[in-house]
PDB file of N, CA and C in Angstrom:
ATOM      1  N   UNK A   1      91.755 125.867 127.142  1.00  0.00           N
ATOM      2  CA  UNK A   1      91.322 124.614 126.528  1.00  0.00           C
ATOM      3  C   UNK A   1      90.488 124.934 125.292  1.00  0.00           C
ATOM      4  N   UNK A   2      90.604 124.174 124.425  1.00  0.00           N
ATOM      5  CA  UNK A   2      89.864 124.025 123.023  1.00  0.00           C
ATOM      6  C   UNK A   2      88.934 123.443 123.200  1.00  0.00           C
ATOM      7  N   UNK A   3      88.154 122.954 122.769  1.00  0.00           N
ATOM      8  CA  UNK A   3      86.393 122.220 122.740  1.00  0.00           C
ATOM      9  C   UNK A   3      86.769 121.535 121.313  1.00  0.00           C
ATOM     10  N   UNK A   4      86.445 120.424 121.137  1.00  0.00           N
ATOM     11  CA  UNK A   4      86.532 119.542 119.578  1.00  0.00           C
ATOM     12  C   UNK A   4      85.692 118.214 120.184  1.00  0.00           C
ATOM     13  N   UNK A   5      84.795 118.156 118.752  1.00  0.00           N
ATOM     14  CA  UNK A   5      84.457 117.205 118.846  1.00  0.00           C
ATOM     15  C   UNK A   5      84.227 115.899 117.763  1.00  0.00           C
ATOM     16  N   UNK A   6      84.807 115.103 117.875  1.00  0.00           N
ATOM     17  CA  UNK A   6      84.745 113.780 117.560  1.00  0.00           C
ATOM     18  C   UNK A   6      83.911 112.991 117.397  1.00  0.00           C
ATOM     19  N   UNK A   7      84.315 111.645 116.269  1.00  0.00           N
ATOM     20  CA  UNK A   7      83.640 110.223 115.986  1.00  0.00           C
ATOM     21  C   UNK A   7      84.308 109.420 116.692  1.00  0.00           C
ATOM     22  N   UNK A   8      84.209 108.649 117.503  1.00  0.00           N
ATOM     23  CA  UNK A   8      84.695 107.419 117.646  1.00  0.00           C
ATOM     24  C   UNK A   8      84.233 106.107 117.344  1.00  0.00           C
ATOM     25  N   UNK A   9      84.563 105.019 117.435  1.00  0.00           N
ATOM     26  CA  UNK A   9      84.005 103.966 117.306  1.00  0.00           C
ATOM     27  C   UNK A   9      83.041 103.632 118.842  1.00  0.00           C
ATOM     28  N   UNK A  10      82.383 102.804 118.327  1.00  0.00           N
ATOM     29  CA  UNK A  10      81.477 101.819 119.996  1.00  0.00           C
ATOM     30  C   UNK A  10      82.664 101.661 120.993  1.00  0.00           C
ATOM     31  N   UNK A  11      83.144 100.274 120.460  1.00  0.00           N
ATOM     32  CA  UNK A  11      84.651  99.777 120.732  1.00  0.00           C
ATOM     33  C   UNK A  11      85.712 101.078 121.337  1.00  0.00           C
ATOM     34  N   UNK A  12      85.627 101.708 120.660  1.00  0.00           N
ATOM     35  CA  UNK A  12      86.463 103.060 121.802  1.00  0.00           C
ATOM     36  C   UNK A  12      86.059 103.663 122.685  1.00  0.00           C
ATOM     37  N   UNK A  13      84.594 104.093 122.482  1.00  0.00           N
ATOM     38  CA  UNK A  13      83.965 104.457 123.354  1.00  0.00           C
ATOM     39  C   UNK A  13      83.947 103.614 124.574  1.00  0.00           C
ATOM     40  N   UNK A  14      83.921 102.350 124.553  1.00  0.00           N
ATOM     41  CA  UNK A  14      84.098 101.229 125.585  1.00  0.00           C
ATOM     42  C   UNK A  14      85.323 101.334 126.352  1.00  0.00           C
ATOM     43  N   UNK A  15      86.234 101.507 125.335  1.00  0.00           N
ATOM     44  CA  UNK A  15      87.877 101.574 126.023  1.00  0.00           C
ATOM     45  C   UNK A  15      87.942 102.956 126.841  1.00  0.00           C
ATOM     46  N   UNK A  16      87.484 104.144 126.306  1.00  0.00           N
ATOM     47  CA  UNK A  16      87.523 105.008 126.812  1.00  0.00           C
ATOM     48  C   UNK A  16      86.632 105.344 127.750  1.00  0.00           C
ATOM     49  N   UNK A  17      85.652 104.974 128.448  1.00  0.00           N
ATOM     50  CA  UNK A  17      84.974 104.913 129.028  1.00  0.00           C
ATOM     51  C   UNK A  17      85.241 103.597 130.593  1.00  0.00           C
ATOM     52  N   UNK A  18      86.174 102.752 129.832  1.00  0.00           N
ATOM     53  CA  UNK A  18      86.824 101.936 130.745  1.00  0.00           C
ATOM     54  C   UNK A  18      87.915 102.162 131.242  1.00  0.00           C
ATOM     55  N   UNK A  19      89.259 102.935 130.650  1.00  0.00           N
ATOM     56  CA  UNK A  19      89.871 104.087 131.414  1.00  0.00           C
ATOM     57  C   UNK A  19      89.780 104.897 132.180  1.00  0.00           C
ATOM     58  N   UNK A  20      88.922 105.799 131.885  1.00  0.00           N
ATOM     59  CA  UNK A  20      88.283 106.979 132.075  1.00  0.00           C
ATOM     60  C   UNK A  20      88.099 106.408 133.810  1.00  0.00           C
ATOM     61  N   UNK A  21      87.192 105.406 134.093  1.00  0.00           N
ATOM     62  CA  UNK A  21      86.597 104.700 135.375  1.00  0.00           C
ATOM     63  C   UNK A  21      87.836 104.192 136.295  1.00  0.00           C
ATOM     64  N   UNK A  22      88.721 103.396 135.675  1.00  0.00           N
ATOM     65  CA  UNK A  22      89.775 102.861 136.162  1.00  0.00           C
ATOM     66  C   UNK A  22      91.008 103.936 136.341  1.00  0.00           C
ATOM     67  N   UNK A  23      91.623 104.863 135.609  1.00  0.00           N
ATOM     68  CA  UNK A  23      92.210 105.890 136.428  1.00  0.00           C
ATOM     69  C   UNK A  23      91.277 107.167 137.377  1.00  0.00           C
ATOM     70  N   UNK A  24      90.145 107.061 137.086  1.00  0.00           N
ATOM     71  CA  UNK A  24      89.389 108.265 137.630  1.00  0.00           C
ATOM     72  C   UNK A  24      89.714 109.983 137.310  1.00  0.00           C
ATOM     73  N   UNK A  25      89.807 109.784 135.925  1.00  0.00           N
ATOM     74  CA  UNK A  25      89.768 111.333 135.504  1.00  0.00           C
ATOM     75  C   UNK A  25      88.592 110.971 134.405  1.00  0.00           C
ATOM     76  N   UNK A  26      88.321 111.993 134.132  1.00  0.00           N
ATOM     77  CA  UNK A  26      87.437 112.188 132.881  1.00  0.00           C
ATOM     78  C   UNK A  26      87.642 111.650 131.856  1.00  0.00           C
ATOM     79  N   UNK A  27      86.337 111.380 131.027  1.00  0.00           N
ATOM     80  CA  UNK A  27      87.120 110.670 129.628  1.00  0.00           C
ATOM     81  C   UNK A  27      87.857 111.658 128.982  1.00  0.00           C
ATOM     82  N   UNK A  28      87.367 112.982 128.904  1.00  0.00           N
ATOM     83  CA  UNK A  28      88.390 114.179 128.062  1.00  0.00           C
ATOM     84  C   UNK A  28      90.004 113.594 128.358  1.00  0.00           C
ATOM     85  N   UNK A  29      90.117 113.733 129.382  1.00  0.00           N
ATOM     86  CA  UNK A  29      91.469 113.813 130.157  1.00  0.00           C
ATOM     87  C   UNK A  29      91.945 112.117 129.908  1.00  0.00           C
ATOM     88  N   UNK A  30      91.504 111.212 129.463  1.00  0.00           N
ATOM     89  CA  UNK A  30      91.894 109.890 128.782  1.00  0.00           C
ATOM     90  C   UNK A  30      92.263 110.413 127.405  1.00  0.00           C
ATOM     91  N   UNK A  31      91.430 110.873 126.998  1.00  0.00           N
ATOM     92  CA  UNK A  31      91.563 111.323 125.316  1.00  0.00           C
ATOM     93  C   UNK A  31      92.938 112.251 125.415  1.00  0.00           C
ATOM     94  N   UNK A  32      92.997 113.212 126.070  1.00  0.00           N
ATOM     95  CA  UNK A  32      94.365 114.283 126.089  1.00  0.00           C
ATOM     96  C   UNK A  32      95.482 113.788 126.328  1.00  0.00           C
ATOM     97  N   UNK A  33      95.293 112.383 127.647  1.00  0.00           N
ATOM     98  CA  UNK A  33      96.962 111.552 127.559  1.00  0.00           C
ATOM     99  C   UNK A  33      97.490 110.722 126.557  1.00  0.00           C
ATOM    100  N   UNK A  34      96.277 110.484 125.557  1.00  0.00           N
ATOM    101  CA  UNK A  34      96.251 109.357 125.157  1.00  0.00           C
ATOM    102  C   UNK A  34      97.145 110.527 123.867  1.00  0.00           C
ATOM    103  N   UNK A  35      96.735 111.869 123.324  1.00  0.00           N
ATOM    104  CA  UNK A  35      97.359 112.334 122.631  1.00  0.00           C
ATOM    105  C   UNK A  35      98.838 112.769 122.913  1.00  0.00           C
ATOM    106  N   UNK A  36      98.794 112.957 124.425  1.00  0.00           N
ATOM    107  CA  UNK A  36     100.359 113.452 124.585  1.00  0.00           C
ATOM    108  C   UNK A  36     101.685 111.824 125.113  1.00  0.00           C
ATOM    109  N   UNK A  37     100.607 110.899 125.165  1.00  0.00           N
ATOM    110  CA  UNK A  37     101.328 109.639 124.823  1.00  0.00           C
ATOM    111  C   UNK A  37     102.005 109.600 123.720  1.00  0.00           C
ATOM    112  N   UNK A  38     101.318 109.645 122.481  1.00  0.00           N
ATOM    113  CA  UNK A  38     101.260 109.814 120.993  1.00  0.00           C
ATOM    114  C   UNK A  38     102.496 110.524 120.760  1.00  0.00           C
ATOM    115  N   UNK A  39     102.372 111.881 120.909  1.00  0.00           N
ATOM    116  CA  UNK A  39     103.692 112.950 120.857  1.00  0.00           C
ATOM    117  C   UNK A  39     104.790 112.361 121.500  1.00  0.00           C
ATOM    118  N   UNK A  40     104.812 111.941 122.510  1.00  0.00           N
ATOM    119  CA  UNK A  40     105.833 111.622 123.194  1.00  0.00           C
ATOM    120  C   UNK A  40     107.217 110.550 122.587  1.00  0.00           C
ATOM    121  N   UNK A  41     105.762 109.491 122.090  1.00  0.00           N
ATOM    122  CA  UNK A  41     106.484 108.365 121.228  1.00  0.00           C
ATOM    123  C   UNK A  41     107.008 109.085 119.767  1.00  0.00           C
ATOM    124  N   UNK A  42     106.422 109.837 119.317  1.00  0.00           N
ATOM    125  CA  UNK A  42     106.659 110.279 118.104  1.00  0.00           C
ATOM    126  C   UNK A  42     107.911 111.048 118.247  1.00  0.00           C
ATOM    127  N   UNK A  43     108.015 111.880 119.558  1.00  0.00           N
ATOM    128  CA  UNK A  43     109.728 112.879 119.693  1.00  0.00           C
ATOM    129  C   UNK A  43     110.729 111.547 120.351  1.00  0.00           C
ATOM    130  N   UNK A  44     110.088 110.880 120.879  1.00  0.00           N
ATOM    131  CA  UNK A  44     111.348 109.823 121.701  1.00  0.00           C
ATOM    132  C   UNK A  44     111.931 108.802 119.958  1.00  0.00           C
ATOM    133  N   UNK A  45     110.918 108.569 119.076  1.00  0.00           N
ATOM    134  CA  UNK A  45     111.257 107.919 118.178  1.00  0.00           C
ATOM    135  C   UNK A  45     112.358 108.913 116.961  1.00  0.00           C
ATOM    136  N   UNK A  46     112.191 110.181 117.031  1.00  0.00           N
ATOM    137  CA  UNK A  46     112.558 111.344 116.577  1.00  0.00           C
ATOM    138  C   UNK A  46     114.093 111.095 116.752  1.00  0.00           C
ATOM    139  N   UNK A  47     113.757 111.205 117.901  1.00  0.00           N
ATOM    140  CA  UNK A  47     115.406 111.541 119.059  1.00  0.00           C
ATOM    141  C   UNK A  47     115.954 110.522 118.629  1.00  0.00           C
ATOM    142  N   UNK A  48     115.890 108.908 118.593  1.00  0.00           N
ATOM    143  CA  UNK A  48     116.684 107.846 118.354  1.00  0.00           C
ATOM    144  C   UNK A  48     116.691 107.685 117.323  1.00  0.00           C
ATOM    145  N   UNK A  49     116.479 108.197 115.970  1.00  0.00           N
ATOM    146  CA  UNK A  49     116.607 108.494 114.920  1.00  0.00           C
ATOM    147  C   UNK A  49     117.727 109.638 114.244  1.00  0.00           C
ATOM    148  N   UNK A  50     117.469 110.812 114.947  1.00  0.00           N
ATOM    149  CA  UNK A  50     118.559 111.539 114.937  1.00  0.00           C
ATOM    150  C   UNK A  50     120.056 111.039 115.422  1.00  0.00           C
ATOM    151  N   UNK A  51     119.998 110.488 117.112  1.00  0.00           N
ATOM    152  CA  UNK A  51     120.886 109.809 117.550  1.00  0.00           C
ATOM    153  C   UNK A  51     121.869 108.790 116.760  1.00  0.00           C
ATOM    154  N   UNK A  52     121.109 107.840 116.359  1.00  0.00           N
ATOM    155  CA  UNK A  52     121.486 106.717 114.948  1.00  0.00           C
ATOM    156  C   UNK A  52     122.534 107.052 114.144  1.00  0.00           C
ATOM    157  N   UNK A  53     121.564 108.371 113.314  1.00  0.00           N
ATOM    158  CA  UNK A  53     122.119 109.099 111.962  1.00  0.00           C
ATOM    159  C   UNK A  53     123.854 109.682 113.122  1.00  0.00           C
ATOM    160  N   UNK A  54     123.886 110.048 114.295  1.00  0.00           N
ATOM    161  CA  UNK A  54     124.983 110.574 114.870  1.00  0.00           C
ATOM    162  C   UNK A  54     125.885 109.811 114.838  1.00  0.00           C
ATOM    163  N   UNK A  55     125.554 108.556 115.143  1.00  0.00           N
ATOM    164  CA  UNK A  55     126.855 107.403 115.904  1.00  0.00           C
ATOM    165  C   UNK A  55     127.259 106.992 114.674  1.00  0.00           C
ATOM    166  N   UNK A  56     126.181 106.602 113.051  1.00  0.00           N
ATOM    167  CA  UNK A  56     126.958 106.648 111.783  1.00  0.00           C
ATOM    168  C   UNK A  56     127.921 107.403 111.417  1.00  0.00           C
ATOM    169  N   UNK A  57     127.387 108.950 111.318  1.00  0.00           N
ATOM    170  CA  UNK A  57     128.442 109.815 110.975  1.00  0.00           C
ATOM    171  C   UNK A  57     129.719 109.758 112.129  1.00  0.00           C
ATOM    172  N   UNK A  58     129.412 109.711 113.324  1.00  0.00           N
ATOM    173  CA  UNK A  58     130.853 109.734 114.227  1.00  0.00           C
ATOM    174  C   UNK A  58     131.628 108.507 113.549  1.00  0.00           C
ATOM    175  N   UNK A  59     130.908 106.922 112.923  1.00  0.00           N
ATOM    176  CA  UNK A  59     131.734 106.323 112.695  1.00  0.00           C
ATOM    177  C   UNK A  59     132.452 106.490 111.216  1.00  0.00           C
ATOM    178  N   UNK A  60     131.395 106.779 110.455  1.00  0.00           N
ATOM    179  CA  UNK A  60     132.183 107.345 109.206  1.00  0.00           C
ATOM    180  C   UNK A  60     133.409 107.661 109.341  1.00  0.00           C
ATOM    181  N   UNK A  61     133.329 109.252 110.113  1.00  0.00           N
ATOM    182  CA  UNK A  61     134.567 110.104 110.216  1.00  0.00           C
ATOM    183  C   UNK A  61     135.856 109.364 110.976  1.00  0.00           C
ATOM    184  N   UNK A  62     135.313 108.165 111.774  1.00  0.00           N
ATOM    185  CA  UNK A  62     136.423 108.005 112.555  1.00  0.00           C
ATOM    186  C   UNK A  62     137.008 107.013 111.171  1.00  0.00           C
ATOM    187  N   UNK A  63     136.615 106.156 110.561  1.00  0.00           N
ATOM    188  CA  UNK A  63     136.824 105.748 109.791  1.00  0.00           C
ATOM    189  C   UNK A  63     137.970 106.100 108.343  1.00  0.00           C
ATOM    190  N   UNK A  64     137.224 107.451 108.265  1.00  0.00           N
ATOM    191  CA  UNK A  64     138.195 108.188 107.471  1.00  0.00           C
ATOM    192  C   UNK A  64     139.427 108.616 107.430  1.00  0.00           C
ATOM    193  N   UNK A  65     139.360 109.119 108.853  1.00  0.00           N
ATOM    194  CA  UNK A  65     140.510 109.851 110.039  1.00  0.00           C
ATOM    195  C   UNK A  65     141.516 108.192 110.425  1.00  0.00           C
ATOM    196  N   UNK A  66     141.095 107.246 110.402  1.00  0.00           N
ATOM    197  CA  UNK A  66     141.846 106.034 111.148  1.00  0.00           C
ATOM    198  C   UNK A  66     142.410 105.218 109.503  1.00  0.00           C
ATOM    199  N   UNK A  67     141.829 105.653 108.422  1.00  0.00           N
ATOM    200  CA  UNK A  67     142.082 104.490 107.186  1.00  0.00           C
ATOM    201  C   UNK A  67     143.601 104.730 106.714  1.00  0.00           C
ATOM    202  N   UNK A  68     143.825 103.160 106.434  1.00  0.00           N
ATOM    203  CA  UNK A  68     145.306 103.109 106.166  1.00  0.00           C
ATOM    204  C   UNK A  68     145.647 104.271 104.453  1.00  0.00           C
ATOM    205  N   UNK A  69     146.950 104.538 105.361  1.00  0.00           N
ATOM    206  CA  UNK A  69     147.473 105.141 103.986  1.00  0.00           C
ATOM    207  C   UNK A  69     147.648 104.504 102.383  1.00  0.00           C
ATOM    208  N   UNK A  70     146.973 105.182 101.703  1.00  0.00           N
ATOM    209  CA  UNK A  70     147.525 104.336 100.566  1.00  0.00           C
ATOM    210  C   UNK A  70     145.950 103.371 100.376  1.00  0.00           C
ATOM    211  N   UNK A  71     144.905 103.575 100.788  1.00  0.00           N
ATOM    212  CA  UNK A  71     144.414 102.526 101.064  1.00  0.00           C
ATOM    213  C   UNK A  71     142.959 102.791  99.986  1.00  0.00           C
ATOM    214  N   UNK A  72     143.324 103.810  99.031  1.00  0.00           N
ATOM    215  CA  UNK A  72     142.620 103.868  97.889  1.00  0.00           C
ATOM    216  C   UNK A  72     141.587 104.877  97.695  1.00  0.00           C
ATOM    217  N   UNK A  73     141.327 105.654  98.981  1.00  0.00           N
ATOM    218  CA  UNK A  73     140.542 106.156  99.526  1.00  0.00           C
ATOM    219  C   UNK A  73     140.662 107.583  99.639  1.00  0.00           C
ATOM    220  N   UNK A  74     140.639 108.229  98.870  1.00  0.00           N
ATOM    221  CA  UNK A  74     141.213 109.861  98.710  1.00  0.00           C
ATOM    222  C   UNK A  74     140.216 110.380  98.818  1.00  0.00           C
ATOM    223  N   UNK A  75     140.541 112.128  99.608  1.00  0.00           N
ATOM    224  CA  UNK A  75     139.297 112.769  99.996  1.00  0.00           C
ATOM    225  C   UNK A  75     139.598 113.966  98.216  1.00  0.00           C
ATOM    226  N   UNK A  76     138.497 114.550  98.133  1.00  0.00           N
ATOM    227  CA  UNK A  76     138.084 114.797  96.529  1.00  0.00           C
ATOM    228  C   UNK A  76     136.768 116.376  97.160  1.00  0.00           C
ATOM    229  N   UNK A  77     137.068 117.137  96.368  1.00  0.00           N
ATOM    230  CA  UNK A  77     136.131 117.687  96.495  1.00  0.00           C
ATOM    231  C   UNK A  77     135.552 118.148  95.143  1.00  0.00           C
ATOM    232  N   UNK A  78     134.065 118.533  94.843  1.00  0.00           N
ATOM    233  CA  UNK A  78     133.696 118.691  93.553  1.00  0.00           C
ATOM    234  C   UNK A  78     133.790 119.034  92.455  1.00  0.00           C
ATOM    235  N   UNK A  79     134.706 120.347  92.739  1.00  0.00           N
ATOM    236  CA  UNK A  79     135.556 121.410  92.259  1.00  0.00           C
ATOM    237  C   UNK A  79     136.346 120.233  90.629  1.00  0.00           C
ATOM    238  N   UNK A  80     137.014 119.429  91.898  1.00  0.00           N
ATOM    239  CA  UNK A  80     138.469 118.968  91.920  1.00  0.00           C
ATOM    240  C   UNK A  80     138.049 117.510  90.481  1.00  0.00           C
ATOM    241  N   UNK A  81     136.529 116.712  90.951  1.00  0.00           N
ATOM    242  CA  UNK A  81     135.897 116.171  89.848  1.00  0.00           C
ATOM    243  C   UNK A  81     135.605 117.074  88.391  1.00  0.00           C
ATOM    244  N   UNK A  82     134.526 118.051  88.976  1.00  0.00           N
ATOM    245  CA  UNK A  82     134.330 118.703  87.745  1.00  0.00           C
ATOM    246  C   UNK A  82     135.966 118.888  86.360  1.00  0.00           C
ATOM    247  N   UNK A  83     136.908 119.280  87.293  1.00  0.00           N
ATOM    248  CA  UNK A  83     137.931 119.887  86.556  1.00  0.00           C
ATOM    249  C   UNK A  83     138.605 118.628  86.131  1.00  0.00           C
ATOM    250  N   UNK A  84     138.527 117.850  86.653  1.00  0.00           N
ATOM    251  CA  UNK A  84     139.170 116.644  86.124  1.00  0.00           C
ATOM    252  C   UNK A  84     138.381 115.894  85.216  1.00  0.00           C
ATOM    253  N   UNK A  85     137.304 115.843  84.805  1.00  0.00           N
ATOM    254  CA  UNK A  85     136.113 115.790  83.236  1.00  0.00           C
ATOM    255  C   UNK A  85     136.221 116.176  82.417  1.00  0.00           C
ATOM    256  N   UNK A  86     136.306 117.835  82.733  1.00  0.00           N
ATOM    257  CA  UNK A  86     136.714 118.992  81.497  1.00  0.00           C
ATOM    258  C   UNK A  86     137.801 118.480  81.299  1.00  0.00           C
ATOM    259  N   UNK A  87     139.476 118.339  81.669  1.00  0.00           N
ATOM    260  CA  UNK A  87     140.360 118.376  80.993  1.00  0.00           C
ATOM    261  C   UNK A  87     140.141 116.672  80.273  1.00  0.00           C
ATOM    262  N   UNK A  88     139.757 115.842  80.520  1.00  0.00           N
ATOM    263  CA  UNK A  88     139.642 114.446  79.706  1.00  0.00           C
ATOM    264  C   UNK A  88     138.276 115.471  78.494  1.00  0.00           C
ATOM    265  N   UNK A  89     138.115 115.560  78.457  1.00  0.00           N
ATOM    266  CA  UNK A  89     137.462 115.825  77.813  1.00  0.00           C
ATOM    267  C   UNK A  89     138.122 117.146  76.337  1.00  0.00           C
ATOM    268  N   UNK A  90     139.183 117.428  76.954  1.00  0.00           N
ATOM    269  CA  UNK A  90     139.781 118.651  76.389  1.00  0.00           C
ATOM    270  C   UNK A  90     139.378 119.799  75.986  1.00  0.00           C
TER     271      UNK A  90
END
């Protein structure tokens, strides 16, 4: 364990001190869940964020893979732009 010490407000001190009583651990040990609460939300919000960005790209691709022929939509790679500038360009 680390040792740190802190400002809090009155008002927290109240809350934390009213926790602290009502689960029956220490206030430290209010303060430590209260940080690995914190983390928790921060990786669970992480995760459904990453997730999101997944089910876009799965739909993209299916999108790509399913689009009608002919349908205006040609795959291109940079190469293939660049070289097609230069020659308009002569």
């Amino acid at each position: 364990m680390v040792r740190k010490q802190v400002y809090i407000t009155s008002e927290q001190d109240k809350k934390v001190k009213e926790w602290s009583k009502r689960l029956g651990v220490t206030e430290a040990e209010v303060i430590r869940r209260g940080i690995e609460l914190i983390q928790g939300e921060r990786d669970s919000g992480e995760t459904a964020r990453l997730a999101a960005w997944a089910r876009i790209r799965a739909m993209m691709d299916e999108h790509i893979r399913t689009r009608p022929e002919g349908s205006g939509i040609d795959k291109w790679d940079r190469d293939e732009v660049y070289a097609e500038r230069l020659d308009r360009l002569g």
